[in-house]
PDB file of N, CA and C in Angstrom:
ATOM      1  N   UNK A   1      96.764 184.759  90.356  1.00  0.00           N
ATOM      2  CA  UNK A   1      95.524 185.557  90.465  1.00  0.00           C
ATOM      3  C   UNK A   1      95.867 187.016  90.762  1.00  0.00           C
ATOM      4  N   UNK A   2      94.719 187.662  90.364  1.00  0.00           N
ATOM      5  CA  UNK A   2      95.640 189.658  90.272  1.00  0.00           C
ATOM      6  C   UNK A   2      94.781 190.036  91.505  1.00  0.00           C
ATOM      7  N   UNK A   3      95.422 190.655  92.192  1.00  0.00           N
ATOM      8  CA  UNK A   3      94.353 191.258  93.160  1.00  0.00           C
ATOM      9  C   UNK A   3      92.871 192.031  92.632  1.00  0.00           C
ATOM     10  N   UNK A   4      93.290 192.678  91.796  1.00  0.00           N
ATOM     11  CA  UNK A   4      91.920 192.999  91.461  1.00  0.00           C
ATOM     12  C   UNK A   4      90.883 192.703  90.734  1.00  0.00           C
ATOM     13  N   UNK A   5      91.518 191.522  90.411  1.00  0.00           N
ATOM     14  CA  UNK A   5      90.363 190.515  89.783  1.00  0.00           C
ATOM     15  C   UNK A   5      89.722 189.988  90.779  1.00  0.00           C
ATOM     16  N   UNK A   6      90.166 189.612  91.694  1.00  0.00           N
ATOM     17  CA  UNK A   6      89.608 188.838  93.316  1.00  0.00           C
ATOM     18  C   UNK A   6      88.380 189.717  93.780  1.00  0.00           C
ATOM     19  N   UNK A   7      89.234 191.043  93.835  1.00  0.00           N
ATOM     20  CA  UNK A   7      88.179 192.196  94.421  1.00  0.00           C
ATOM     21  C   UNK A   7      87.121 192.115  93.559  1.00  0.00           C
ATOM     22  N   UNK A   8      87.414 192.235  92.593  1.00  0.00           N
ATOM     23  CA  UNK A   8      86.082 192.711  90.976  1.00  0.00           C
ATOM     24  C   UNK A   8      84.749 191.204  91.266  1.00  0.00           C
ATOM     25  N   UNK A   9      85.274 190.485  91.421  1.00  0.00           N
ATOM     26  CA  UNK A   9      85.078 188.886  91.808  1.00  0.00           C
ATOM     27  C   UNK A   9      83.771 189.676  92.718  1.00  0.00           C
ATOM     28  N   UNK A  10      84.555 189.705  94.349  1.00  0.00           N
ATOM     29  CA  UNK A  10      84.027 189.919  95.503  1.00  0.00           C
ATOM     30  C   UNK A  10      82.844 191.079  94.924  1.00  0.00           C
ATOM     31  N   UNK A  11      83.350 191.542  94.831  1.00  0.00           N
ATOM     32  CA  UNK A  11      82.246 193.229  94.722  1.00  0.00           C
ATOM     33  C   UNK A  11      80.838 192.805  93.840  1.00  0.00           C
ATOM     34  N   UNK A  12      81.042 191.917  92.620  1.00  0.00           N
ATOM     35  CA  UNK A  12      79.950 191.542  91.877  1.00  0.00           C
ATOM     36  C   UNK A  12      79.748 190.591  92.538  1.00  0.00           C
ATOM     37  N   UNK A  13      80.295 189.446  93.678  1.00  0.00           N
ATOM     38  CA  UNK A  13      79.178 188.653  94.543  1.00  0.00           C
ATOM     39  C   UNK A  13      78.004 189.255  94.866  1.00  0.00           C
ATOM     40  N   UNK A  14      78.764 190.513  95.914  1.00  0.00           N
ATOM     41  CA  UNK A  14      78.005 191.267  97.378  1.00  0.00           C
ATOM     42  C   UNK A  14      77.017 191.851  96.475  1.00  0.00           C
ATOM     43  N   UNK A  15      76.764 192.811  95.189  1.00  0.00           N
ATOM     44  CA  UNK A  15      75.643 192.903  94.751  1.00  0.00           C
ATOM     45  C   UNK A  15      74.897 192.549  94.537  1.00  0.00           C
ATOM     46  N   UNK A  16      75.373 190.873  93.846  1.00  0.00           N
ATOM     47  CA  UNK A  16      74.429 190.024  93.170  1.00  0.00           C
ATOM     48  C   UNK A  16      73.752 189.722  94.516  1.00  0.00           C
ATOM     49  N   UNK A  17      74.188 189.392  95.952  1.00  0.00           N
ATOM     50  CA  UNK A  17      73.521 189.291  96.539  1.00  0.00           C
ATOM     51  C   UNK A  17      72.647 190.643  97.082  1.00  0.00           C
ATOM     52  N   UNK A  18      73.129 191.443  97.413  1.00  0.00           N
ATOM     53  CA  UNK A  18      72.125 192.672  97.579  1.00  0.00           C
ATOM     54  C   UNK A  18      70.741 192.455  96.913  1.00  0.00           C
ATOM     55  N   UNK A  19      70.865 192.368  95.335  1.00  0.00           N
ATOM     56  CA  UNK A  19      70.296 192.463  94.451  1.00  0.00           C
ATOM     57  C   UNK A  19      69.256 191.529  94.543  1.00  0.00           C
ATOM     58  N   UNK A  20      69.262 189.989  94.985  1.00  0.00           N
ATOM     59  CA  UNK A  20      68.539 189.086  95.020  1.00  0.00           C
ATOM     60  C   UNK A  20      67.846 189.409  96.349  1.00  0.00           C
ATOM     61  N   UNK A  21      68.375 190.169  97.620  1.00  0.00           N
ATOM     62  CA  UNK A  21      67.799 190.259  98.980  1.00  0.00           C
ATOM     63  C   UNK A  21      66.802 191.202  98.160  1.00  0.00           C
ATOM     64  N   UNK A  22      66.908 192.289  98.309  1.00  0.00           N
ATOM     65  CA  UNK A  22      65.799 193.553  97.867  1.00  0.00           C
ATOM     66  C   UNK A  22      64.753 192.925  97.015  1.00  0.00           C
ATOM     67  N   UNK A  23      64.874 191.959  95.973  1.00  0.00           N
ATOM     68  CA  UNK A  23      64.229 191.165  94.948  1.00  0.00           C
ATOM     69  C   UNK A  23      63.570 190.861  95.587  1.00  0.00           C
ATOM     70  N   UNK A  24      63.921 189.833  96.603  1.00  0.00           N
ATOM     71  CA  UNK A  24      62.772 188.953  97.385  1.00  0.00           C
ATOM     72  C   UNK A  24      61.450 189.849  98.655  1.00  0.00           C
ATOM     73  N   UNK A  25      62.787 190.526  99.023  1.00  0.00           N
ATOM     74  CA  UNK A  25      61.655 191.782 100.193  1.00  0.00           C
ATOM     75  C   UNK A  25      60.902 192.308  99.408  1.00  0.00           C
ATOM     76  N   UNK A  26      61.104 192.741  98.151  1.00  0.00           N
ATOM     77  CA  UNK A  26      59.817 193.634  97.117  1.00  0.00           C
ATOM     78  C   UNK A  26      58.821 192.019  97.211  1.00  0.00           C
ATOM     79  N   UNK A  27      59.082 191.011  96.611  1.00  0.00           N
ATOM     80  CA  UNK A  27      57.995 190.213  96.505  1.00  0.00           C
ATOM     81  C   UNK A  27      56.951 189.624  97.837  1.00  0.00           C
ATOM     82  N   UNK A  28      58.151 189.726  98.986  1.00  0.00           N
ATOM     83  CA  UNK A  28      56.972 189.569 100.336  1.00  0.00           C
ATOM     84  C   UNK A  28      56.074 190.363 100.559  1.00  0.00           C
ATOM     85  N   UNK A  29      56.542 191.999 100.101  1.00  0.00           N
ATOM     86  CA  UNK A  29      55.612 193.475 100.241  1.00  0.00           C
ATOM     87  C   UNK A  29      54.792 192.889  99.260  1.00  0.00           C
ATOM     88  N   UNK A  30      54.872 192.777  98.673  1.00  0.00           N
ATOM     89  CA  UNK A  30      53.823 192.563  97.068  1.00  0.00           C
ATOM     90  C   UNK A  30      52.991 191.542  97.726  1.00  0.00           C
ATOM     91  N   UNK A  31      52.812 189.994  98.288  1.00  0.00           N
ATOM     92  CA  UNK A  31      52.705 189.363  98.860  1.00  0.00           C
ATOM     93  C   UNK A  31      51.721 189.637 100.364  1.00  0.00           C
ATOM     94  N   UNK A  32      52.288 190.722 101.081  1.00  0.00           N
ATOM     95  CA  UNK A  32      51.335 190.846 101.665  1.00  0.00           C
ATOM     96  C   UNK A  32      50.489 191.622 101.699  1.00  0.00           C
ATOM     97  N   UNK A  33      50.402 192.932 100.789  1.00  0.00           N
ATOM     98  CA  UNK A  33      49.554 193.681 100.528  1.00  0.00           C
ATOM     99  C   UNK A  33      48.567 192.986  99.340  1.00  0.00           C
ATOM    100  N   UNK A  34      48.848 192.034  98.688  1.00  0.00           N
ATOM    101  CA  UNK A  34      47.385 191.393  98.094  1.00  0.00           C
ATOM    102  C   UNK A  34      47.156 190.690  98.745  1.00  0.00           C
ATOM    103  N   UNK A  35      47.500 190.012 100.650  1.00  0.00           N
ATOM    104  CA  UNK A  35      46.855 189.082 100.885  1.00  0.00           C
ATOM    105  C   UNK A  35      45.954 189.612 101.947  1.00  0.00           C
TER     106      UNK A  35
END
């Protein structure tokens, strides 16, 4: 395994998760301002 494939690996986890957190907080805002 190359090190920076590991890293490249890691780095597109931590976004994908970023990416799905912010996703979901926009839909609770959305969520509670129509309720």
């Amino acid at each position: 395994m190359n090190a920076n494939y590991v890293a490249m690996i890691v780095i597109l986890i931590i976004w994908l998760g970023i990416f799905l957190y912010i996703f979901r907080l926009d839909k609770k805002v959305e969520n509670l301002t129509k309720g």
